[in-house]
C-alpha atoms as a PDB file:
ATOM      1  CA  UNK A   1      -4.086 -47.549  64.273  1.00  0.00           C
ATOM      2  CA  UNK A   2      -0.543 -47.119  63.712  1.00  0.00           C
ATOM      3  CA  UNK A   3       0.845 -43.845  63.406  1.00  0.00           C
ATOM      4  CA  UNK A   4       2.250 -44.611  59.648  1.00  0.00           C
ATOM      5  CA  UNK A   5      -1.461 -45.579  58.845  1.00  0.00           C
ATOM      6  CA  UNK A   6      -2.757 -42.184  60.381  1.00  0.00           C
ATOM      7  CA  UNK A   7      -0.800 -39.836  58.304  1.00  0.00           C
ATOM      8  CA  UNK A   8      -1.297 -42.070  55.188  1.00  0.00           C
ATOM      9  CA  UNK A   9      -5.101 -41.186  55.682  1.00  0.00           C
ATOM     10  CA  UNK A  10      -4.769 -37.914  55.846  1.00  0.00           C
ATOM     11  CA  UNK A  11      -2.568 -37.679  52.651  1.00  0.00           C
ATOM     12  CA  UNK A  12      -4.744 -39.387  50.977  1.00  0.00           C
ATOM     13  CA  UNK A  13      -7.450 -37.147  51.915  1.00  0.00           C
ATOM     14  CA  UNK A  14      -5.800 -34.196  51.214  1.00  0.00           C
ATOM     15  CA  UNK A  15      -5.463 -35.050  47.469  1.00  0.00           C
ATOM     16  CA  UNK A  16      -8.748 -35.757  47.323  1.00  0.00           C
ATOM     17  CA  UNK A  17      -9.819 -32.681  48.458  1.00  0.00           C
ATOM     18  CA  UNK A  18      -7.341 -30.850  46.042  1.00  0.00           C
ATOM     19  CA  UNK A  19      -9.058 -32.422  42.911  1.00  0.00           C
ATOM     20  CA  UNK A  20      -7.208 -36.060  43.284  1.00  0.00           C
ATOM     21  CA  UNK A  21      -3.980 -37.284  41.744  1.00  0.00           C
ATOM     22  CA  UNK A  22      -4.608 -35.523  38.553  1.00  0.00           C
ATOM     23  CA  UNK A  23      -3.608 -32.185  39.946  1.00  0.00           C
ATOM     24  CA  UNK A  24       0.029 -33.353  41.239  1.00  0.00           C
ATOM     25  CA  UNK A  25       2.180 -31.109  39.050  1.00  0.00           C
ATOM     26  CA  UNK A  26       4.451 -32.228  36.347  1.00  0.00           C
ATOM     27  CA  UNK A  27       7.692 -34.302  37.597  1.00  0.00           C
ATOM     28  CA  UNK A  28      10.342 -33.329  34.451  1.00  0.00           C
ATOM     29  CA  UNK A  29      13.802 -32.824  34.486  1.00  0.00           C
ATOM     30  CA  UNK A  30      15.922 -29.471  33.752  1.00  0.00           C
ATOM     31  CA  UNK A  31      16.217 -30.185  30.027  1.00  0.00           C
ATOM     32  CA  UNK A  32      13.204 -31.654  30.021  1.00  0.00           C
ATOM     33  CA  UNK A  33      11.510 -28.348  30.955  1.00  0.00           C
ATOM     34  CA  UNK A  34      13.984 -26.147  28.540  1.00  0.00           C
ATOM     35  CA  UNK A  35      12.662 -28.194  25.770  1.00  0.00           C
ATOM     36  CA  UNK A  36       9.132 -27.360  26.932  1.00  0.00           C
ATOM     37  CA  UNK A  37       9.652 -23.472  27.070  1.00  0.00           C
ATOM     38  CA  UNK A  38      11.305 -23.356  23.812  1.00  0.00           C
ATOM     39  CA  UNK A  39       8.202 -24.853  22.326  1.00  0.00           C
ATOM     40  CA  UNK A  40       5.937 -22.360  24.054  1.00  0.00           C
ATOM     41  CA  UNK A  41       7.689 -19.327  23.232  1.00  0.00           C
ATOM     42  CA  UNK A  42       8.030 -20.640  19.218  1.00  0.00           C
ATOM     43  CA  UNK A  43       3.705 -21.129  19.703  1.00  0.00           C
ATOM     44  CA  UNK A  44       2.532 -17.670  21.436  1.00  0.00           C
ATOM     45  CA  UNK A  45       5.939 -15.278  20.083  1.00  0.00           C
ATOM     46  CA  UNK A  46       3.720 -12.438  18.050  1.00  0.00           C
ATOM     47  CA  UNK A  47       4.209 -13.139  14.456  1.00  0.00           C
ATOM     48  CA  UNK A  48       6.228  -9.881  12.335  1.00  0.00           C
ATOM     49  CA  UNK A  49       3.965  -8.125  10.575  1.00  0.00           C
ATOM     50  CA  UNK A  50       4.849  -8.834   6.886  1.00  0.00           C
ATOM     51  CA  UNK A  51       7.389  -6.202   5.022  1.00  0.00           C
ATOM     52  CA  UNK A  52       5.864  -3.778   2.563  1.00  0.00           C
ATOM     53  CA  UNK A  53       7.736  -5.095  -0.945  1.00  0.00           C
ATOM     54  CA  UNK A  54      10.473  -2.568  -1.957  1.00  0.00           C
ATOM     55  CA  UNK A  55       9.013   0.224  -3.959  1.00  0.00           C
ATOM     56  CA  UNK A  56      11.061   1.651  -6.591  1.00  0.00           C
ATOM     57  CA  UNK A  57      13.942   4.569  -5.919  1.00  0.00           C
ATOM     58  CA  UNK A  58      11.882   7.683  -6.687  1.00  0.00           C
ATOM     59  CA  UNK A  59      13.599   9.797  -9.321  1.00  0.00           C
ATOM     60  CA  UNK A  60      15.373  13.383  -8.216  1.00  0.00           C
ATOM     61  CA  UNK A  61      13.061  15.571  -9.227  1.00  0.00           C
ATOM     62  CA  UNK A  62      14.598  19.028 -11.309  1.00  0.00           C
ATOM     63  CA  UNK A  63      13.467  22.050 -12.194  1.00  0.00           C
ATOM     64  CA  UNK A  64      13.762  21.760 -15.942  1.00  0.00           C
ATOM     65  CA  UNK A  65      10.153  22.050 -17.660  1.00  0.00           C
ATOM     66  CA  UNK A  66      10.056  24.721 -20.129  1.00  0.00           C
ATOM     67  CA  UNK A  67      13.897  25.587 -20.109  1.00  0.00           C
ATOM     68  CA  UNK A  68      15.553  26.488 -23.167  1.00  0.00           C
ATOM     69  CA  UNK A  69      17.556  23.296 -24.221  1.00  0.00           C
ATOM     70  CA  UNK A  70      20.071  22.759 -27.607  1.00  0.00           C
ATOM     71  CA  UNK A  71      20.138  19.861 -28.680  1.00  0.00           C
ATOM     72  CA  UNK A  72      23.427  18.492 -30.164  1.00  0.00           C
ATOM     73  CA  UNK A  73      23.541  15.147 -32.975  1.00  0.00           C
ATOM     74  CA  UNK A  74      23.627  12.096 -31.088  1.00  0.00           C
ATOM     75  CA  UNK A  75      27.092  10.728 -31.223  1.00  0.00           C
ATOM     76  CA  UNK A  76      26.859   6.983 -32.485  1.00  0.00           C
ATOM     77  CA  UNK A  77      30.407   5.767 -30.708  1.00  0.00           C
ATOM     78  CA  UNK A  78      28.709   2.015 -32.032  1.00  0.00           C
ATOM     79  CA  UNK A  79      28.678   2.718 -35.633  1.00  0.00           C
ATOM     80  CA  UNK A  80      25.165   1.149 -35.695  1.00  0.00           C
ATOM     81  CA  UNK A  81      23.621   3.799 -37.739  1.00  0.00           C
ATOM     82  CA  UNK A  82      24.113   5.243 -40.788  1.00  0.00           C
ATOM     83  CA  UNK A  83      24.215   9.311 -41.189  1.00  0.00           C
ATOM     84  CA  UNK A  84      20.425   9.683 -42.536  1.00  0.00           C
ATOM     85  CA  UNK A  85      19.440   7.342 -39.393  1.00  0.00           C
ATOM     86  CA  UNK A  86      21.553   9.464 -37.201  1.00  0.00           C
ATOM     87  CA  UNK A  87      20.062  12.656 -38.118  1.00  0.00           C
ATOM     88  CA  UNK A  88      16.295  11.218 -37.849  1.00  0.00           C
ATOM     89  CA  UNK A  89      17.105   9.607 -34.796  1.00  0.00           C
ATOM     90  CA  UNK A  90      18.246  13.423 -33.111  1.00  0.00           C
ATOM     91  CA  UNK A  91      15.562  14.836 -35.019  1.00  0.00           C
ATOM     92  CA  UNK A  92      12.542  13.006 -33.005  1.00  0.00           C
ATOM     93  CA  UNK A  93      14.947  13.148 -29.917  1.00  0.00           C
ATOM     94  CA  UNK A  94      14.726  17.125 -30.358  1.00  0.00           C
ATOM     95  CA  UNK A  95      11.104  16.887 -31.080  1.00  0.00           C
ATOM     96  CA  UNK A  96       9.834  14.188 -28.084  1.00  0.00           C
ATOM     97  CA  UNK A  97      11.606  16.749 -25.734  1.00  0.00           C
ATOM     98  CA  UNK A  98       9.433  19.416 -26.667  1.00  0.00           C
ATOM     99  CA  UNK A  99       5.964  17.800 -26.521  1.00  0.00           C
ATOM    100  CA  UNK A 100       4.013  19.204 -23.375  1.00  0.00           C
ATOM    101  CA  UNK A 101       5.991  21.726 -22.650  1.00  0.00           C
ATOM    102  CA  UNK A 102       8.629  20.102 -21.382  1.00  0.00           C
ATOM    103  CA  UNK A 103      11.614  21.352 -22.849  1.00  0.00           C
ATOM    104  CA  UNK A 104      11.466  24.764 -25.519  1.00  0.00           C
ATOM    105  CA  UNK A 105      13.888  23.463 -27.862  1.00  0.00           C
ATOM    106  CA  UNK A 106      16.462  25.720 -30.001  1.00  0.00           C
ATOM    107  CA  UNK A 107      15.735  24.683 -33.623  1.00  0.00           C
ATOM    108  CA  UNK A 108      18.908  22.417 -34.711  1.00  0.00           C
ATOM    109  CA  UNK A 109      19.026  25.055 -37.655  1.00  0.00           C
ATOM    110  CA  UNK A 110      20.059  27.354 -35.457  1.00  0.00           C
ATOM    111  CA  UNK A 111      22.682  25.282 -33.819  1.00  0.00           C
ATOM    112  CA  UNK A 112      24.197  24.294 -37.295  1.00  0.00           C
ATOM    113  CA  UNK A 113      24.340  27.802 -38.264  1.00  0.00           C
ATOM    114  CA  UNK A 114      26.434  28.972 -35.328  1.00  0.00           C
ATOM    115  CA  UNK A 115      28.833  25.680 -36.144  1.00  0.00           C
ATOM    116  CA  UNK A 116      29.106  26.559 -39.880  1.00  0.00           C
ATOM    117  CA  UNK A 117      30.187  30.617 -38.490  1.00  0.00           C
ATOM    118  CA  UNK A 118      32.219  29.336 -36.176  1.00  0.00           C
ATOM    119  CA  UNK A 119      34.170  26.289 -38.042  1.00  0.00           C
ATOM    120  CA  UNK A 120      35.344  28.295 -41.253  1.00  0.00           C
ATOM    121  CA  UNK A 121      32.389  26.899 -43.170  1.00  0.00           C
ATOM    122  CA  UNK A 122      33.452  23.420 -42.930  1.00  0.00           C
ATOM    123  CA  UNK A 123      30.090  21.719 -40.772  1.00  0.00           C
ATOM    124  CA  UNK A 124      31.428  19.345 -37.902  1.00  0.00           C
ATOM    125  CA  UNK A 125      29.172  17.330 -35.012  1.00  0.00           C
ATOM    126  CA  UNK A 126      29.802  19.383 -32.056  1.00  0.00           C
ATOM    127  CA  UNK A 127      30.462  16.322 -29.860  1.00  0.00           C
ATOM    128  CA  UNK A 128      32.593  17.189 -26.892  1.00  0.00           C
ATOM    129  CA  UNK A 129      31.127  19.103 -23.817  1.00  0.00           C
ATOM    130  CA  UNK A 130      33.336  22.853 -24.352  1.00  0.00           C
ATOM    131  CA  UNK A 131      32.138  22.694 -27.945  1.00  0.00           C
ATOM    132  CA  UNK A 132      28.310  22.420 -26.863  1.00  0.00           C
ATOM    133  CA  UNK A 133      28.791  24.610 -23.933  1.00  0.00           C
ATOM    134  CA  UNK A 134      30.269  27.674 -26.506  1.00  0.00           C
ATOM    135  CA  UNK A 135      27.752  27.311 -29.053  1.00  0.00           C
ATOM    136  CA  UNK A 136      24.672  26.706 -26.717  1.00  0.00           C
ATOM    137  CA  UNK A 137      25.766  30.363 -24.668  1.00  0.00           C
ATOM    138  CA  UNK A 138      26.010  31.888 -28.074  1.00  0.00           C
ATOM    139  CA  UNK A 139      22.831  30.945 -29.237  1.00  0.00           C
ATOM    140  CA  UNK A 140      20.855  32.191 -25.793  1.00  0.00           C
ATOM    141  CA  UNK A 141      20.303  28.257 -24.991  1.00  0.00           C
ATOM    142  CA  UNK A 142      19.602  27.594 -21.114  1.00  0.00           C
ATOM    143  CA  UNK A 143      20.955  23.795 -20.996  1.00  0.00           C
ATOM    144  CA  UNK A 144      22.497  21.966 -23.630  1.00  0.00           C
ATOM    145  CA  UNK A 145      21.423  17.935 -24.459  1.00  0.00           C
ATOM    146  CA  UNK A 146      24.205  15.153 -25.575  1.00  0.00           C
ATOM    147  CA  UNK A 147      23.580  11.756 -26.826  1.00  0.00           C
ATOM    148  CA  UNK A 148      25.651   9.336 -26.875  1.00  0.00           C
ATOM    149  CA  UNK A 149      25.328   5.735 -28.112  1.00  0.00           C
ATOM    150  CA  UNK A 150      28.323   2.847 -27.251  1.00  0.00           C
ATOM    151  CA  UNK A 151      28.381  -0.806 -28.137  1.00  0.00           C
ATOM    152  CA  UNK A 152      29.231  -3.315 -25.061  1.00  0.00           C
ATOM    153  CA  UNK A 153      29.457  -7.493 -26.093  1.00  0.00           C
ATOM    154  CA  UNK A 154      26.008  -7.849 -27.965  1.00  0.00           C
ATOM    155  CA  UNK A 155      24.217  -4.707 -25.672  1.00  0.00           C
ATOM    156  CA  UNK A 156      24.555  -0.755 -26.699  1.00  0.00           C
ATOM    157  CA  UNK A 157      24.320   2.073 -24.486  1.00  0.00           C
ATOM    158  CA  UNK A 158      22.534   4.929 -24.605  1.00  0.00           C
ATOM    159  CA  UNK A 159      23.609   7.597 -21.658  1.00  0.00           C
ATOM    160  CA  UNK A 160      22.199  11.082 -21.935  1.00  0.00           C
ATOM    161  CA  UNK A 161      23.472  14.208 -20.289  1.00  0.00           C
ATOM    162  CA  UNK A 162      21.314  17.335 -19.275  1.00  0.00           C
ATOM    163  CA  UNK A 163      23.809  20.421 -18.846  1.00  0.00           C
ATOM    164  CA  UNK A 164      22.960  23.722 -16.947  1.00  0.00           C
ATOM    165  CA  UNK A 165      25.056  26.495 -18.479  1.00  0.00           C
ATOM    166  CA  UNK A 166      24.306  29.437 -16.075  1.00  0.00           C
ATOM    167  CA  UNK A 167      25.746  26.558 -13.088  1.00  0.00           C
ATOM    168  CA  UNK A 168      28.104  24.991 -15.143  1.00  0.00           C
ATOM    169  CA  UNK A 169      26.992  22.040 -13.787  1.00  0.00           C
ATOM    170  CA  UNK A 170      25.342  18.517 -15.279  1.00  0.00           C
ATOM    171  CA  UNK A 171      21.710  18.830 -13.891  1.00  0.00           C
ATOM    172  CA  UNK A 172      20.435  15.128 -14.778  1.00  0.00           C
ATOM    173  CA  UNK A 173      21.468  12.272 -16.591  1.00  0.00           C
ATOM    174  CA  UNK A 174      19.638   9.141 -17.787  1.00  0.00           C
ATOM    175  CA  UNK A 175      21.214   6.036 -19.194  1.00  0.00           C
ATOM    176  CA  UNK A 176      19.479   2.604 -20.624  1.00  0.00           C
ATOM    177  CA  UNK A 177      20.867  -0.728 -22.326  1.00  0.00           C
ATOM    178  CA  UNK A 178      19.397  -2.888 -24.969  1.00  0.00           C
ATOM    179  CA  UNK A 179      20.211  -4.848 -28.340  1.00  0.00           C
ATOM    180  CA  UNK A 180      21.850  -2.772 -30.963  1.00  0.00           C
ATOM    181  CA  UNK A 181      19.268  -2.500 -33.992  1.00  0.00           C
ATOM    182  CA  UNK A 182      17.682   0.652 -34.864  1.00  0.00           C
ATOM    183  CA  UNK A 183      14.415  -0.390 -33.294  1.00  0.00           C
ATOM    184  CA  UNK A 184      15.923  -1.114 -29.828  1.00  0.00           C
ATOM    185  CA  UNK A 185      17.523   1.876 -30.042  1.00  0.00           C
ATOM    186  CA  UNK A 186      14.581   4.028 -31.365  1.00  0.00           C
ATOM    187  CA  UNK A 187      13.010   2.506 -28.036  1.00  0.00           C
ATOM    188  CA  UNK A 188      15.627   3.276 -25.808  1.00  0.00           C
ATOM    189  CA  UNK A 189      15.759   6.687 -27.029  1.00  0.00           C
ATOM    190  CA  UNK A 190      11.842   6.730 -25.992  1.00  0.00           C
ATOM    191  CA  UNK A 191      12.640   5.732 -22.425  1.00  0.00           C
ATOM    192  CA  UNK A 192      15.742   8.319 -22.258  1.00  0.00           C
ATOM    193  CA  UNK A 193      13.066  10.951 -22.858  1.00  0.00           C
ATOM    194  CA  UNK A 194      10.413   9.091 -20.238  1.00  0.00           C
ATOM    195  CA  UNK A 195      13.186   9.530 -17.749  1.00  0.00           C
ATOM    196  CA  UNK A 196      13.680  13.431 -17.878  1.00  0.00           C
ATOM    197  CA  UNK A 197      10.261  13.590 -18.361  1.00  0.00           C
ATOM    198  CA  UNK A 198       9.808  11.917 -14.958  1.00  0.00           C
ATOM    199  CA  UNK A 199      12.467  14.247 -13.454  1.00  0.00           C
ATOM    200  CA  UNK A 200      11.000  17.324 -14.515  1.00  0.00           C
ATOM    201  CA  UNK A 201       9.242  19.535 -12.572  1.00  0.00           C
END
């Protein structure tokens, strides 16, 4: 036997002794085996564990309940409302404010009083901020309340303003949009009042 046939034997033998020809490893080129370990890292990479949905911002919370608060007549910048709807609409303003405590409200009485005295008789909406800051000191009020409605295109705006007198300082606002009737706004007036009710503490 020739020595070329010898060692051919004992290859051959020791493959079959290793399991046979099945167990010869994988011949592949370079790319070949890139393509490969992509593939296995895409099949055993740990899946992300799924994002919580995004909750809602939580609202500042104030210490506001059971402050005394003056409410001033909503200013209607829009002209959507007519005086008796303007005065009904501040009324229930004044009165959802006070339900549960929240707010201990000066009677508007009161507040028109102090604007008759100090006006020369002649009754005038207290709209801007120095006006509602004098008359809310004088009257022993804590924080003073402003309305205001304004038209936008089709939309109106309702932004509200919570002042602190002792800090001389705007302690919350609240502000919503919606269609100009005096439904939407009666409802938007509703969630102005959810609002600070939801910042109160």
């Amino acid at each position: 036997m020739s020595l070329r046939s010898l060692l051919f034997l004992l290859a051959f033998s020791l493959l079959m002794g290793c399991g046979g020809i099945k167990h010869i490893p994988d011949v592949r080129s370079e790319t070949q085996w890139h393509n490969v370990a992509r593939a296995d890292s895409r099949t055993t990479a740990p899946k992300e564990a799924a994002q919580p949905p995004p909750t809602e911002v939580p609202f500042r919370r104030i210490d506001v309940r059971g402050a005394y608060v003056a409410v001033f007549d909503i200013q209607d910048k829009s002209k959507t409302l007519s005086r008796m709807e303007l005065e009904s609409l501040t009324d229930y303003l004044a009165t959802k404010m006070a339900e549960d405590g929240l707010f201990h409200v000066v009677p508007r009485e009161e507040i028109q009083k102090r604007l008759l005295s100090t006006k020369q008789k002649s009754y005038k909406s207290c709209y801007d901020q120095s006006c509602q800051i004098e008359i809310g000191r004088e009257i022993a009020a804590q924080k003073t309340l402003s309305v205001k409605i304004a038209s936008i295109g089709s939309s109106c705006i309702v932004t509200a303003a919570l002042y602190d007198l002792k800090k001389a300082a705007t302690n919350a606002t609240a502000t919503t949009r919606g269609k100009c009737d005096t439904d939407a706004l009666l409802a938007q007036i509703e969630e102005i009042i959810t609002k600070f009710r939801r910042m109160a503490k």
